[in-house]
C-alpha atoms as a PDB file:
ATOM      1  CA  UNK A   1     207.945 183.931 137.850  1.00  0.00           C
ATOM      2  CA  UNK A   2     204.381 183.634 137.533  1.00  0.00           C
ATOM      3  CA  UNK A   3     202.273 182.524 134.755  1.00  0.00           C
ATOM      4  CA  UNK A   4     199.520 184.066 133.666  1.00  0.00           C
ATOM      5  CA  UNK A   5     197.518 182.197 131.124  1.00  0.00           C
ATOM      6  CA  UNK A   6     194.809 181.320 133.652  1.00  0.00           C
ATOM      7  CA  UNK A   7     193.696 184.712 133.823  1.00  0.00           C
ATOM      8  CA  UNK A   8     194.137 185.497 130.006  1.00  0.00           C
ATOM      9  CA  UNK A   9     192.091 182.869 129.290  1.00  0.00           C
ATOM     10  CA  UNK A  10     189.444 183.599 131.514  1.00  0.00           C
ATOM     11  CA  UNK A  11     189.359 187.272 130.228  1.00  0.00           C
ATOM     12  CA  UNK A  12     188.947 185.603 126.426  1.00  0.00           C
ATOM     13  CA  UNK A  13     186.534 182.979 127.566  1.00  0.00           C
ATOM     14  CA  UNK A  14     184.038 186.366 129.478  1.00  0.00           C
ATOM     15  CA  UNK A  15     184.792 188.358 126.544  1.00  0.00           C
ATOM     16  CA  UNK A  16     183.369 186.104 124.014  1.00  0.00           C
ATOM     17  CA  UNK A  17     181.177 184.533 126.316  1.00  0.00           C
ATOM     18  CA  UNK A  18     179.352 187.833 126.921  1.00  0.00           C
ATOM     19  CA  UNK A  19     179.842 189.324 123.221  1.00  0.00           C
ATOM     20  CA  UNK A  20     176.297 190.196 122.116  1.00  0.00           C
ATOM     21  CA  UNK A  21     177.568 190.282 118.289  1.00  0.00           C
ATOM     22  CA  UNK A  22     175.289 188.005 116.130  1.00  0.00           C
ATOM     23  CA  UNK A  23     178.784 186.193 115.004  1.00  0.00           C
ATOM     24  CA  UNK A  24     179.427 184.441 118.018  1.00  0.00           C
ATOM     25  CA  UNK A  25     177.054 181.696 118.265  1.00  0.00           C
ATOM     26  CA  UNK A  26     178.556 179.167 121.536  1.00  0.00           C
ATOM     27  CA  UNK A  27     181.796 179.531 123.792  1.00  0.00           C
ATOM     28  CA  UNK A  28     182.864 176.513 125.300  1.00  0.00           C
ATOM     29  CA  UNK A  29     184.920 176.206 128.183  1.00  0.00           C
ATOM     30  CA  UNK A  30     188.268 176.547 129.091  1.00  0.00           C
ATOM     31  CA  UNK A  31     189.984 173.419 129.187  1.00  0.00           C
ATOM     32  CA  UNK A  32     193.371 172.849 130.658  1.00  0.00           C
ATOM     33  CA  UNK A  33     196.069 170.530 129.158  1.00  0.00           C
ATOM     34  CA  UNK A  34     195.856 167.517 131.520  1.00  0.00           C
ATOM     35  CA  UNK A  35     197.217 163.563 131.492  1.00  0.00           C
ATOM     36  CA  UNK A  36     194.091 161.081 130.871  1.00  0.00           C
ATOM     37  CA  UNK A  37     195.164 160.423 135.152  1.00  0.00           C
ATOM     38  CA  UNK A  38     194.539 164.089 135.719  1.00  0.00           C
ATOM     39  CA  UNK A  39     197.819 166.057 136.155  1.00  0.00           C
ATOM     40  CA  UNK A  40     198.713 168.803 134.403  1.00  0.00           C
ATOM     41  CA  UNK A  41     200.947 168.316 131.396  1.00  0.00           C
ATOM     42  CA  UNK A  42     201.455 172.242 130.607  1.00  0.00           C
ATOM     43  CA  UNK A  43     199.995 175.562 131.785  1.00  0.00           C
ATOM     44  CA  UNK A  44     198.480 175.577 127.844  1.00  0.00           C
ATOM     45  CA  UNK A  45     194.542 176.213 127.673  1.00  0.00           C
ATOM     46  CA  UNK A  46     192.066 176.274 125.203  1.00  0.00           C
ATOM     47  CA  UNK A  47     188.935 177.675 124.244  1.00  0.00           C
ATOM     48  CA  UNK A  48     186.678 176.475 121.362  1.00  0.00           C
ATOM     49  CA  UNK A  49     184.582 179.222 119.860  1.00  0.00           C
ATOM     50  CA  UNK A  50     181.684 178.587 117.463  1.00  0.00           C
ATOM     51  CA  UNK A  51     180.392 181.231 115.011  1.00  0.00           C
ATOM     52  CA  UNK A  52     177.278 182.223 113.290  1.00  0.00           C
ATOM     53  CA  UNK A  53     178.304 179.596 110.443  1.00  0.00           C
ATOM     54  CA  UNK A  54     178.516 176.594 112.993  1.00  0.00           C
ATOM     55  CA  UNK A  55     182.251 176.146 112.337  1.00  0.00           C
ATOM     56  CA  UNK A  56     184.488 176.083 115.317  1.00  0.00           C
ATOM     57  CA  UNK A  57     187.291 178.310 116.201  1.00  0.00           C
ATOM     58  CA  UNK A  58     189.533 176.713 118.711  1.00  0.00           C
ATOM     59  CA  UNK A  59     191.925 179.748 120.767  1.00  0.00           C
ATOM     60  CA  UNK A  60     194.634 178.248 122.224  1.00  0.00           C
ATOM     61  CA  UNK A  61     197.222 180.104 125.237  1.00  0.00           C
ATOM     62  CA  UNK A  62     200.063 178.651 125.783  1.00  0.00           C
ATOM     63  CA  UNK A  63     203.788 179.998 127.453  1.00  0.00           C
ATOM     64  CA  UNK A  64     206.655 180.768 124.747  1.00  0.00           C
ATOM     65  CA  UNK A  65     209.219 179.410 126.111  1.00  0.00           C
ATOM     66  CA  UNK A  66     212.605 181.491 124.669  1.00  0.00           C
END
């Protein structure tokens, strides 16, 4: 079965990135849930978001595993 939250997270990270509201001010980018020696841990990303007020939003996509 595949997993898809590389491309969900890429279509939050473009949305936002491109949103010409004046609430978001900075998107960062999508970081991947890696050991300190560079493997990956889980298919979980995150995305930190900062708004007009300077306080950060972090998004975070990760499998439910039932």
């Amino acid at each position: 079965m595949f997993d898809y939250t590389d491309y969900i997270a890429t279509r939050i990270h473009n949305t936002m990135a491109q949103d010409d509201s004046s609430i978001v001010h900075d998107t960062g980018p999508v970081q991947l849930d890696l050991h300190d020696e560079g493997y990956f841990l889980s298919s979980k990303k995150t995305i930190e978001i900062v708004d007009c007020n300077l306080r950060r939003v972090r998004v975070t996509i990760e499998m439910v595993e039932e």
